[in-house]
N, C-alpha and C. Protein backbone atom coordinates (compact mmCIF):
# COMPACT_ATOMS: atom_id res chain seq x y z
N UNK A 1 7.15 -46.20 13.47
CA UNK A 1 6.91 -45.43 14.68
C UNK A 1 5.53 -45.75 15.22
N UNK A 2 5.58 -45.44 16.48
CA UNK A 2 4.28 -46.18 17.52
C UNK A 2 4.11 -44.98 18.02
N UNK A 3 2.52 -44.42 17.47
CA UNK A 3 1.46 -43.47 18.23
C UNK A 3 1.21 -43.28 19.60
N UNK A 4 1.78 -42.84 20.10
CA UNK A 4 1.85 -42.46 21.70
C UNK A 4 0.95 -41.63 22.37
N UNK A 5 0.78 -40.90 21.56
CA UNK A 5 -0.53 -39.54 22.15
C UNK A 5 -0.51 -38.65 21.15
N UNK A 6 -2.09 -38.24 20.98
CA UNK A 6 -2.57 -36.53 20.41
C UNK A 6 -2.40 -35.63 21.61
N UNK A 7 -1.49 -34.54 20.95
CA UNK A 7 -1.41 -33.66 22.01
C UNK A 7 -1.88 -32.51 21.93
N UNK A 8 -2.23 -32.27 20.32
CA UNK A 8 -2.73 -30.99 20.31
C UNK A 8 -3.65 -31.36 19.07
N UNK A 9 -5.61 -30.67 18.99
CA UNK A 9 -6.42 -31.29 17.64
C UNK A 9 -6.31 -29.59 17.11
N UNK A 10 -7.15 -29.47 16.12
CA UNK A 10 -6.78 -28.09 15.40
C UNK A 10 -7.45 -26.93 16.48
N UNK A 11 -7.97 -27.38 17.19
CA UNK A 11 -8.79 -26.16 17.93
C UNK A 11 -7.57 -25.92 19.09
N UNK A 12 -6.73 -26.96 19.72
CA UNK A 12 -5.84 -26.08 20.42
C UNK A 12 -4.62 -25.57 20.40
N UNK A 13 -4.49 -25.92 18.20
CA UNK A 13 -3.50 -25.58 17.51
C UNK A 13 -3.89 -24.14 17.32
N UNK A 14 -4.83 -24.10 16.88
CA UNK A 14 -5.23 -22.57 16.22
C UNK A 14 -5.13 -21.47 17.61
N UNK A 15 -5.88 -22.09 19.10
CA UNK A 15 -5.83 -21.24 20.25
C UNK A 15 -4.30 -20.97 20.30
N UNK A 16 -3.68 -21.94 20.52
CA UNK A 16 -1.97 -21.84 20.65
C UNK A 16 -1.71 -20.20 19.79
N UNK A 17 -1.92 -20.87 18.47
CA UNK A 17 -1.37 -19.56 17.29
C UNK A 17 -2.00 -18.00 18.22
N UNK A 18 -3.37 -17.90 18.11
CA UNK A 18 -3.71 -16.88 18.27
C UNK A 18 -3.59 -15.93 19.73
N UNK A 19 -3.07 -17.24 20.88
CA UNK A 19 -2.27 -16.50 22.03
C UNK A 19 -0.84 -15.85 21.19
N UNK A 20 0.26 -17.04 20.75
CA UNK A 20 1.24 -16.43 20.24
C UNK A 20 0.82 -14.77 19.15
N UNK A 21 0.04 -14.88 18.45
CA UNK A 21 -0.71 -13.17 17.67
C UNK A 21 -0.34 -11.97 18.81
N UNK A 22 -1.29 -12.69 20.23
CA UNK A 22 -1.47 -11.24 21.20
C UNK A 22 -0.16 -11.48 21.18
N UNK A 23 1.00 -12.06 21.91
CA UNK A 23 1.94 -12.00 22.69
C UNK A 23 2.85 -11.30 21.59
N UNK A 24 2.92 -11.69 20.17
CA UNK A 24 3.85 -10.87 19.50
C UNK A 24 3.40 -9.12 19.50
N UNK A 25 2.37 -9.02 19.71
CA UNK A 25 1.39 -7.93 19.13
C UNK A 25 2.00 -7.07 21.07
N UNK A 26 1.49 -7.67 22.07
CA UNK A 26 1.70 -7.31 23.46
C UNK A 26 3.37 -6.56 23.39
N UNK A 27 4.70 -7.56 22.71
CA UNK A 27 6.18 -7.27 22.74
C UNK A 27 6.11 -6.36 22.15
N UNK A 28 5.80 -6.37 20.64
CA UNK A 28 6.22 -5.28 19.70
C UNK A 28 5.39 -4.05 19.66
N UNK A 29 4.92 -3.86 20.21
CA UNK A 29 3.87 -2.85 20.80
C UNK A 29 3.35 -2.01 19.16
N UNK A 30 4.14 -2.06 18.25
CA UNK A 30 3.73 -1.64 16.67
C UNK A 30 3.66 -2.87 15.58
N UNK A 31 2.91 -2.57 14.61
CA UNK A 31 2.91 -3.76 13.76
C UNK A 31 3.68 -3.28 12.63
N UNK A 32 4.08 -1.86 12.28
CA UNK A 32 4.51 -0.71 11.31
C UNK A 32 5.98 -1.67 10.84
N UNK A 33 7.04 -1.80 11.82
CA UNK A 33 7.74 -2.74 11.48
C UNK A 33 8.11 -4.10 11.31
N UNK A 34 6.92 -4.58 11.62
CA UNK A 34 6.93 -5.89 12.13
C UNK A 34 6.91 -6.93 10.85
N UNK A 35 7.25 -7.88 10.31
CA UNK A 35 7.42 -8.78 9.70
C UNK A 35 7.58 -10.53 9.67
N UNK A 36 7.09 -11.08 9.33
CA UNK A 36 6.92 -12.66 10.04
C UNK A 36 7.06 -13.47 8.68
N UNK A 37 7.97 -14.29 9.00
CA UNK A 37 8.80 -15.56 7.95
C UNK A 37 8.65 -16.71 8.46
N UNK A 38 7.94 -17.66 7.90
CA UNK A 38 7.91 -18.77 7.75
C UNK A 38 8.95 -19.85 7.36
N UNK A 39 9.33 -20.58 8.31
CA UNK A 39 10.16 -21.54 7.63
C UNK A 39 9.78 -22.61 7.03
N UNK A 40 10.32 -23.12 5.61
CA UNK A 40 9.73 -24.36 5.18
C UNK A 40 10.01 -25.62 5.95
N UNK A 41 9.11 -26.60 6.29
CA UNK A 41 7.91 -26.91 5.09
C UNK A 41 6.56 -26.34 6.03
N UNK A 42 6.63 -26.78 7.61
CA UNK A 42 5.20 -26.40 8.18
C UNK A 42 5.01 -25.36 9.04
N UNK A 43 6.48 -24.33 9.35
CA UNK A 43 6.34 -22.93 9.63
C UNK A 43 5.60 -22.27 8.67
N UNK A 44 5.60 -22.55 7.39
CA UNK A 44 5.16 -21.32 6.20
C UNK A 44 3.17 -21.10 6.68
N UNK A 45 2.56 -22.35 6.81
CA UNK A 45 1.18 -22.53 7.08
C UNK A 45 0.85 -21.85 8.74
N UNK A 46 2.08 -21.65 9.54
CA UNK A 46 1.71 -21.27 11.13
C UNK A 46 1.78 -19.82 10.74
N UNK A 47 3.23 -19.36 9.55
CA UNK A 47 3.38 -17.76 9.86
C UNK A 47 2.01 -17.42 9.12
N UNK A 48 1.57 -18.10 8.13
CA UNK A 48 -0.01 -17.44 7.50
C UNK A 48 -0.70 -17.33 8.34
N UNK A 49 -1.15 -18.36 9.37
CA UNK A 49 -2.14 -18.22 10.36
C UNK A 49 -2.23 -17.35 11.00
N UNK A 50 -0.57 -16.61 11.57
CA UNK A 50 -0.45 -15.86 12.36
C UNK A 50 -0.66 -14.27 12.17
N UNK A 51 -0.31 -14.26 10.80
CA UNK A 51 -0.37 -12.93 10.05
C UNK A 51 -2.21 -13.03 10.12
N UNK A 52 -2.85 -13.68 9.52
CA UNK A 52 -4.34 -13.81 9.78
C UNK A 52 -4.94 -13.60 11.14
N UNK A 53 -4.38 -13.86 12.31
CA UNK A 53 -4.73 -13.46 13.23
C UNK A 53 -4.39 -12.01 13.96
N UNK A 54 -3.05 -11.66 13.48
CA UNK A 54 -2.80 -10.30 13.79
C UNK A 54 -3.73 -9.28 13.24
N UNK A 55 -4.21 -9.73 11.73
CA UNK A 55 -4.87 -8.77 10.89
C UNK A 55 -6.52 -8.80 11.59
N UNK A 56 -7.05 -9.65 12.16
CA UNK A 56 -7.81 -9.98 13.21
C UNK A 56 -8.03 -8.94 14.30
N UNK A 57 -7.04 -9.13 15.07
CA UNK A 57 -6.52 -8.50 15.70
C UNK A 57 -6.42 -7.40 15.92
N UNK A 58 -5.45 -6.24 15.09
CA UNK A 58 -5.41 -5.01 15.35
C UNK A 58 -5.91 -4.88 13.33
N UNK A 59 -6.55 -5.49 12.84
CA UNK A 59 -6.86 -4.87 11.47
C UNK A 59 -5.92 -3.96 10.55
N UNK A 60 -4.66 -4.61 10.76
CA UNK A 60 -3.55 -4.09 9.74
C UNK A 60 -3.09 -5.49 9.00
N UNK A 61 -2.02 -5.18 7.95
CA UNK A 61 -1.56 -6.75 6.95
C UNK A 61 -0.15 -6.35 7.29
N UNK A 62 0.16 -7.32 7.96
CA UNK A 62 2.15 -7.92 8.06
C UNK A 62 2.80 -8.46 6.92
N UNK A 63 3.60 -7.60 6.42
CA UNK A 63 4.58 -8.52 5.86
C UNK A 63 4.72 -9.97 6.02
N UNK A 64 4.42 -10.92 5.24
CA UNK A 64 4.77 -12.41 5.39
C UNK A 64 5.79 -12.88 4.15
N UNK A 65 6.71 -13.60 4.75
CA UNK A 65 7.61 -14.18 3.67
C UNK A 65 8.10 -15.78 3.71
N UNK A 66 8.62 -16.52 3.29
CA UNK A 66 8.92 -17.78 2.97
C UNK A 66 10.19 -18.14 3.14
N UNK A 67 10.97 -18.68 4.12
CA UNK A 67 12.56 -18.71 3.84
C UNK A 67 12.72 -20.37 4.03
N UNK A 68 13.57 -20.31 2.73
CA UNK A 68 14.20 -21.95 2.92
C UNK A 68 15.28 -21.94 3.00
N UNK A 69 16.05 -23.12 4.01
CA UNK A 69 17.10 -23.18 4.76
C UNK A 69 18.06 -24.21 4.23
N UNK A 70 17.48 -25.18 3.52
CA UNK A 70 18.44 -26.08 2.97
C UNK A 70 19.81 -26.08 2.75
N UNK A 71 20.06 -24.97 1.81
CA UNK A 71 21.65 -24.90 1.96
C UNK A 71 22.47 -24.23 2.69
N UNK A 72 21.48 -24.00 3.84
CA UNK A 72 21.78 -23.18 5.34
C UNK A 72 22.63 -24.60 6.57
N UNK A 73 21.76 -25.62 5.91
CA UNK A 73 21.83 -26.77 7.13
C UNK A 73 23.60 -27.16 7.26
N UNK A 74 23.68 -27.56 8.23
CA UNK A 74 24.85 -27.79 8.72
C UNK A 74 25.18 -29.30 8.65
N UNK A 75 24.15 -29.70 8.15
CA UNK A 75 24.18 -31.77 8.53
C UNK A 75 23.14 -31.69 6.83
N UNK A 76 23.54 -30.59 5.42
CA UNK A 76 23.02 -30.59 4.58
C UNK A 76 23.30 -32.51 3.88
N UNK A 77 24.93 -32.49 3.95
CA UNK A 77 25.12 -34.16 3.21
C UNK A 77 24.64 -35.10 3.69
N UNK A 78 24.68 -34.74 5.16
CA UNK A 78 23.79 -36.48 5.76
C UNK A 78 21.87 -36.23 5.75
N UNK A 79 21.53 -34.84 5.28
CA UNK A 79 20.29 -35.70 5.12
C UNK A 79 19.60 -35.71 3.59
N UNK A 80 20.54 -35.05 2.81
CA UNK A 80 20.09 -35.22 1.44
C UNK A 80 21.32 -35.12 0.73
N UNK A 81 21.60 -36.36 0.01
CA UNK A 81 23.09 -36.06 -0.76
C UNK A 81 22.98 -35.44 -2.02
N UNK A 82 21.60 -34.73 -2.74
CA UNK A 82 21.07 -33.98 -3.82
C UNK A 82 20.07 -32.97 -3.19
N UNK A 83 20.53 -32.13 -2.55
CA UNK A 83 19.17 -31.28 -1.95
C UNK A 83 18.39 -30.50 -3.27
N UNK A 84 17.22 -29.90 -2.92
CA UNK A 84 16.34 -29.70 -3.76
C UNK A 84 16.60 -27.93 -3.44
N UNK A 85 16.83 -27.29 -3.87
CA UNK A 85 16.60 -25.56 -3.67
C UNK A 85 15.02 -25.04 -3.81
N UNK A 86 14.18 -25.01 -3.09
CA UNK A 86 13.03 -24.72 -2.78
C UNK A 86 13.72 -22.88 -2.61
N UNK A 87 13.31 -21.96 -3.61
CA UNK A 87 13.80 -20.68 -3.16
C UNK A 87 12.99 -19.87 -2.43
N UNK A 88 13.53 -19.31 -1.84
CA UNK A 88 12.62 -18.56 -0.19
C UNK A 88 12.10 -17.32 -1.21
N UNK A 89 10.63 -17.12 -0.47
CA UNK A 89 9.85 -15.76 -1.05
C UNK A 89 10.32 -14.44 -0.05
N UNK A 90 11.07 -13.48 0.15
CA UNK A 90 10.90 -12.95 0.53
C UNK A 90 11.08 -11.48 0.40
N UNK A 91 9.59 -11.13 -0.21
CA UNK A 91 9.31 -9.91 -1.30
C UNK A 91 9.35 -8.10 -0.27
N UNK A 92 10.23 -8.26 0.57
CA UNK A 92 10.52 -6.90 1.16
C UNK A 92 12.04 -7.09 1.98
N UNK A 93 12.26 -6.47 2.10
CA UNK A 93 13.59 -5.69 2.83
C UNK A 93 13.73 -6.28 4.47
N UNK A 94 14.37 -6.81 5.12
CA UNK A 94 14.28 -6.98 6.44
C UNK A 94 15.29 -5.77 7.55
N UNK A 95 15.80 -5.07 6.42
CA UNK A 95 16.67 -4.51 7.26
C UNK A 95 15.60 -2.96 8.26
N UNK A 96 16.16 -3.25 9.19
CA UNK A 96 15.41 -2.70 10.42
C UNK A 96 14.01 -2.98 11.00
N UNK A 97 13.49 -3.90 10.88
CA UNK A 97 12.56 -4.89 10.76
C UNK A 97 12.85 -5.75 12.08
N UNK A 98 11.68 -5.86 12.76
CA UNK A 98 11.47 -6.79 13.37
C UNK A 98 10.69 -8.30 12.87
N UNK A 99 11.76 -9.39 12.66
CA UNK A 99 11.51 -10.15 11.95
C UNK A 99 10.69 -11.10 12.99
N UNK A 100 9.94 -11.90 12.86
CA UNK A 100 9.19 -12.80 13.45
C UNK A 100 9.71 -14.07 12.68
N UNK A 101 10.39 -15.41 13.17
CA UNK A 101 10.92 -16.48 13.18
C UNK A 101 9.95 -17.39 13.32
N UNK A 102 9.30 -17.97 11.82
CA UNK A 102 8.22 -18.95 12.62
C UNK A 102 8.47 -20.51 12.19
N UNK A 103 8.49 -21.34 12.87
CA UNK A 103 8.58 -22.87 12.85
C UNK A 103 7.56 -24.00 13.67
N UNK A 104 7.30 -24.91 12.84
CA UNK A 104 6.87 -25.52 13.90
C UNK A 104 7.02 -26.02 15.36
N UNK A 105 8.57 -26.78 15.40
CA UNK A 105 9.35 -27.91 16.31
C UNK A 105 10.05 -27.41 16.61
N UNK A 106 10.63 -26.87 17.69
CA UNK A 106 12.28 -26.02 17.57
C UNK A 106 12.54 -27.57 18.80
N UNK A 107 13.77 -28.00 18.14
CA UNK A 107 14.20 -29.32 19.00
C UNK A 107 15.94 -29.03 19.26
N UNK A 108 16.92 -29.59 18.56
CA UNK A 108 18.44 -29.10 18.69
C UNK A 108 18.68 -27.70 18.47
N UNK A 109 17.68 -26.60 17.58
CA UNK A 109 18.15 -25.64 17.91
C UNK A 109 19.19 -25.37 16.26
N UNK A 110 19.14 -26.16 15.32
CA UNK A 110 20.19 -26.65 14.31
C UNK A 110 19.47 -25.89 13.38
N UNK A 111 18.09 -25.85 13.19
CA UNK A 111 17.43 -25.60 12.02
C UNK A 111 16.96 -24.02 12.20
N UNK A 112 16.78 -23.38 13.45
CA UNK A 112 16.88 -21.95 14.08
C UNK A 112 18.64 -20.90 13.51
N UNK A 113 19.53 -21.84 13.58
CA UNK A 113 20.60 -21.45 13.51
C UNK A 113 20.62 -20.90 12.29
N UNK A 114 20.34 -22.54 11.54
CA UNK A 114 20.72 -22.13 9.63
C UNK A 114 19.63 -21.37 9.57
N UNK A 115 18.84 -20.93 9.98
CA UNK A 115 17.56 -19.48 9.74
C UNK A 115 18.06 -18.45 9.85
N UNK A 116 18.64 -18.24 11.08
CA UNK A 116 19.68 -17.18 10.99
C UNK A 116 19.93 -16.38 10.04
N UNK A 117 21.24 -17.56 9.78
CA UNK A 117 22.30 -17.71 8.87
C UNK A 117 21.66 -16.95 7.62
N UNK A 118 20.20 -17.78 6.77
CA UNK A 118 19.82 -16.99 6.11
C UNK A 118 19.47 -15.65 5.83
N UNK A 119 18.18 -15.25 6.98
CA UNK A 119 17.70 -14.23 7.61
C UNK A 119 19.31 -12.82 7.34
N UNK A 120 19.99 -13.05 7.84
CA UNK A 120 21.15 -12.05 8.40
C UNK A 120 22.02 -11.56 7.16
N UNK A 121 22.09 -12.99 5.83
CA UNK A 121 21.97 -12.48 4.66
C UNK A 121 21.26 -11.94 3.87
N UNK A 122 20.05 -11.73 3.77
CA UNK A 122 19.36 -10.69 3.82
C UNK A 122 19.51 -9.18 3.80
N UNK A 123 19.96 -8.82 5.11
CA UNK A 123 20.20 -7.72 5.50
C UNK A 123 20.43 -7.57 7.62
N UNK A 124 20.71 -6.31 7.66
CA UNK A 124 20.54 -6.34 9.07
C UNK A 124 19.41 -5.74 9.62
N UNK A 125 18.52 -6.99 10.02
CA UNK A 125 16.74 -6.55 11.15
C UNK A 125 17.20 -5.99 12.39
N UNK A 126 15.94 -5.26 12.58
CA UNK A 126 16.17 -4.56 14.44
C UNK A 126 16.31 -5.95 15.18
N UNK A 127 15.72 -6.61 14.94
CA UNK A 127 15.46 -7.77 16.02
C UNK A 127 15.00 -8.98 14.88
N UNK A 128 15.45 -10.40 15.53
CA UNK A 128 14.72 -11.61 15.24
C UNK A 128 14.03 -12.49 16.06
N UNK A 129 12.96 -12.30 16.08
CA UNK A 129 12.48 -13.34 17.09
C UNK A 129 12.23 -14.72 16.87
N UNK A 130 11.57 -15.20 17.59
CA UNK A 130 11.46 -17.15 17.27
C UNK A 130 9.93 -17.39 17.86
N UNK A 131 9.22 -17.72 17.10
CA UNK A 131 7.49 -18.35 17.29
C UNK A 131 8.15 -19.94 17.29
N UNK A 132 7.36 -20.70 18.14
CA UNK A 132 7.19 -22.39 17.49
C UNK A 132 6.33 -22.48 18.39
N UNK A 133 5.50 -23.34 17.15
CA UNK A 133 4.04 -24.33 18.06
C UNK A 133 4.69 -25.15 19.09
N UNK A 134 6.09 -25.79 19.11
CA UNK A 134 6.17 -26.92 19.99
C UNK A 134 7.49 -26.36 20.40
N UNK A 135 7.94 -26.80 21.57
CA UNK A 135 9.18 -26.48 22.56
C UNK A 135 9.35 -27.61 22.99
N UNK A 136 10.10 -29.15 22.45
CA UNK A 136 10.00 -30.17 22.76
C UNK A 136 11.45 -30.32 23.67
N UNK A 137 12.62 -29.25 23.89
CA UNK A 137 13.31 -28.98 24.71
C UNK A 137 14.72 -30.22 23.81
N UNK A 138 15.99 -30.60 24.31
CA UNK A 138 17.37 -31.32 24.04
C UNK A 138 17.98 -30.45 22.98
N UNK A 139 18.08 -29.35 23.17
CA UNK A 139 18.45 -27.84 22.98
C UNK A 139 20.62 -28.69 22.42
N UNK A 140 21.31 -28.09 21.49
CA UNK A 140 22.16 -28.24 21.31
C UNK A 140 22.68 -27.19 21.02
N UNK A 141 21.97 -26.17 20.98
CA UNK A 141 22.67 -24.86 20.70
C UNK A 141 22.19 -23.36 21.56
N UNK A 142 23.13 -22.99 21.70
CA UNK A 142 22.30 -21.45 22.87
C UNK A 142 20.60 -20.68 22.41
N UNK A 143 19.74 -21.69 22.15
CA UNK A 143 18.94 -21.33 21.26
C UNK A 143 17.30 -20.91 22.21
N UNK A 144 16.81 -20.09 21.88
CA UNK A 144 15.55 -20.22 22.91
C UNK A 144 14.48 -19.70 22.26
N UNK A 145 12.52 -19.87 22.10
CA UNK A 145 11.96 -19.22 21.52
C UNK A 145 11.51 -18.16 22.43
N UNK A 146 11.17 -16.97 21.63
CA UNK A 146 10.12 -16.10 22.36
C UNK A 146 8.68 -16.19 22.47
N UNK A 147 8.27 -17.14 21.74
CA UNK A 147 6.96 -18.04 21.69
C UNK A 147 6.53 -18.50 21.09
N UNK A 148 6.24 -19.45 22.21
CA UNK A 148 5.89 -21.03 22.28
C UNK A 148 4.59 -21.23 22.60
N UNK A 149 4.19 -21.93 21.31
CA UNK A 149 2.85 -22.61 21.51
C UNK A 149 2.48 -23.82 22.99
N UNK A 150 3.28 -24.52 23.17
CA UNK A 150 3.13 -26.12 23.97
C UNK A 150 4.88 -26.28 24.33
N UNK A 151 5.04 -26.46 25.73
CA UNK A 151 5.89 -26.88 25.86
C UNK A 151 5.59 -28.53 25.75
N UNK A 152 6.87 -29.28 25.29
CA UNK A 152 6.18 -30.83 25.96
C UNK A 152 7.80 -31.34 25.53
N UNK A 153 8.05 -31.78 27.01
CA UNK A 153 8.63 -32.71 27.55
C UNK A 153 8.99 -33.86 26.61
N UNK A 154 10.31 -34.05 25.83
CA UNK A 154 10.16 -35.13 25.41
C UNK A 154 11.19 -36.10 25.52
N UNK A 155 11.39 -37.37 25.30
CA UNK A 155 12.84 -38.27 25.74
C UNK A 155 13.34 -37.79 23.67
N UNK A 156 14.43 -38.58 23.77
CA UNK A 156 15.26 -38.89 22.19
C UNK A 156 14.32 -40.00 21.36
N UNK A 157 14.16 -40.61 22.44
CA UNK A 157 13.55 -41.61 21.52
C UNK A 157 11.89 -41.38 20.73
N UNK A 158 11.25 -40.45 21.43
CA UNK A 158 10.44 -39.41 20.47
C UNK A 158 10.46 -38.99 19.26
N UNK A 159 8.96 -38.90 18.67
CA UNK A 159 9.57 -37.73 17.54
C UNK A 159 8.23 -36.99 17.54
N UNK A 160 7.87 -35.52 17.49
CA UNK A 160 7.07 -34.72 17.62
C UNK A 160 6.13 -34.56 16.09
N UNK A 161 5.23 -34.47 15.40
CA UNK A 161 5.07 -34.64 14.33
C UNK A 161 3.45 -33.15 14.44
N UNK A 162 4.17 -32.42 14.06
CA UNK A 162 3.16 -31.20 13.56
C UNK A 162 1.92 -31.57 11.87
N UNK A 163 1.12 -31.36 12.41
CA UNK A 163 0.45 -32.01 10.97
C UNK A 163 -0.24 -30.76 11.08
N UNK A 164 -0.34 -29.93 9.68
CA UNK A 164 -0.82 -28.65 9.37
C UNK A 164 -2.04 -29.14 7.75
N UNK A 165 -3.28 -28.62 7.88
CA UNK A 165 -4.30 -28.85 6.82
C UNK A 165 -3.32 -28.24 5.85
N UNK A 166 -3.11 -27.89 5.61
CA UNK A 166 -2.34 -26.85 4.16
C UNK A 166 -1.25 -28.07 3.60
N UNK A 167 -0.74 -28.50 4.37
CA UNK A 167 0.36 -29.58 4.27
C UNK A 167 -0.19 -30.90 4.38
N UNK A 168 -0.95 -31.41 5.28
CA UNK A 168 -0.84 -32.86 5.15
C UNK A 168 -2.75 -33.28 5.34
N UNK A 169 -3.39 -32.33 5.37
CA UNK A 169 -4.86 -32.67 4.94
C UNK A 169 -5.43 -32.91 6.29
N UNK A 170 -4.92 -32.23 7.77
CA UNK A 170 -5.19 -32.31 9.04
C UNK A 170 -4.38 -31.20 9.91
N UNK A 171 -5.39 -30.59 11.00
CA UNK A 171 -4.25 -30.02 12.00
C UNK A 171 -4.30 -30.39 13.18
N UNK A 172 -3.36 -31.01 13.50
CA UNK A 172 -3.00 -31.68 14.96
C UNK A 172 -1.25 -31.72 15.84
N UNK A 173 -0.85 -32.18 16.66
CA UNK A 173 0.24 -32.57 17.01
C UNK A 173 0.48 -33.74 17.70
N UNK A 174 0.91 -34.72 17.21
CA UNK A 174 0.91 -36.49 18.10
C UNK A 174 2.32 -36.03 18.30
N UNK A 175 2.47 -37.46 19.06
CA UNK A 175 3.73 -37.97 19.74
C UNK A 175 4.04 -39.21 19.75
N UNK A 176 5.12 -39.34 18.88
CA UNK A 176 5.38 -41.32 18.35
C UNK A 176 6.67 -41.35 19.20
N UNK A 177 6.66 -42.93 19.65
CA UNK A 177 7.88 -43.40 19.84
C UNK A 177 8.24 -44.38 18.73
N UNK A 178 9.83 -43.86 18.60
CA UNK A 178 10.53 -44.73 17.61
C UNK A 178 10.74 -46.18 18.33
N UNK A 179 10.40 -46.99 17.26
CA UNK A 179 10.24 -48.74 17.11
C UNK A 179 11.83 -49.32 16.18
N UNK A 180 12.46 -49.66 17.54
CA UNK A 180 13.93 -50.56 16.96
C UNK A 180 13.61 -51.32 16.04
N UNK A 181 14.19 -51.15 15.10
CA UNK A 181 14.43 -52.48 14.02
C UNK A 181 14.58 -53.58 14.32
């Protein structure tokens, strides 16, 4: 893949997060029910941030939890024919809970779904919402966030690449185009 552009360095990753803080904080007008899940691998490092900034914020601690989706995915055989069970942390109750949905990339809308899917086994929340740093849009499913860090425009032949310090030793967001074989 061929480096196309930085689109976001950690300073207008972190601004991004901490608009999304007010805006969840602005909707849910209480934090009493409020709860925020991270999806693996680089949602888990945005929902920390975010919980850190709420506590910022209005000086209360959110529920934060960990959910992995793997055997949620719908295209589980074509992208790992041995998946790994990474088991989701999630050390409270969601039922009547306003859950906060956090991811980096929301792109087809595929990996929101199998969140769901998980999430709803669980229990039944008042509400689920959807955080993502990026809204790179070719939507395949009725899927939409309630906030979004960056919209950005992208073709197929793209690929959006979230790089979080916790995860890969940097926080930024580039934009590669894929290079034919």
């Amino acid at each position: 893949m061929k480096l196309k552009a930085q689109i976001m360095d950690d300073i207008a990753v972190e601004r991004a997060i901490v608009r999304i803080a007010h805006q969840i904080l602005e909707k849910n007008r209480s934090v009493e029910q409020l709860c925020i899940i991270g999806i693996k691998t680089r949602g888990v490092p945005i929902a920390s941030r975010l919980v850190k900034a709420i506590q910022r914020i209005e000086d209360v601690t959110v529920d934060m939890g960990i959910l992995d989706i793997s055997l949620y995915r719908d295209d589980l055989a074509e992208v790992n024919k041995d998946p790994t069970l990474n088991a989701s942390e999630i050390p409270f109750s969601v039922v009547g809970k306003n859950v906060i949905l956090v991811d980096d990339v929301i792109y087809t809308g595929r990996t929101v779904r199998a969140a769901l899917d998980a999430i709803i086994n669980l229990g039944r929340p008042a509400t689920i919402q959807l955080a993502v740093l990026i809204d790179r849009g070719h939507r395949e499913l009725p899927i939409r966030a309630d906030y979004v860090g960056k919209n950005i425009p992208t073709a197929k032949s793209e690929v959006v690449a979230v790089h979080m310090e916790e995860c890969d030793g940097e926080t930024c967001v580039q934009l590669f185009e894929k290079v034919p074989n």
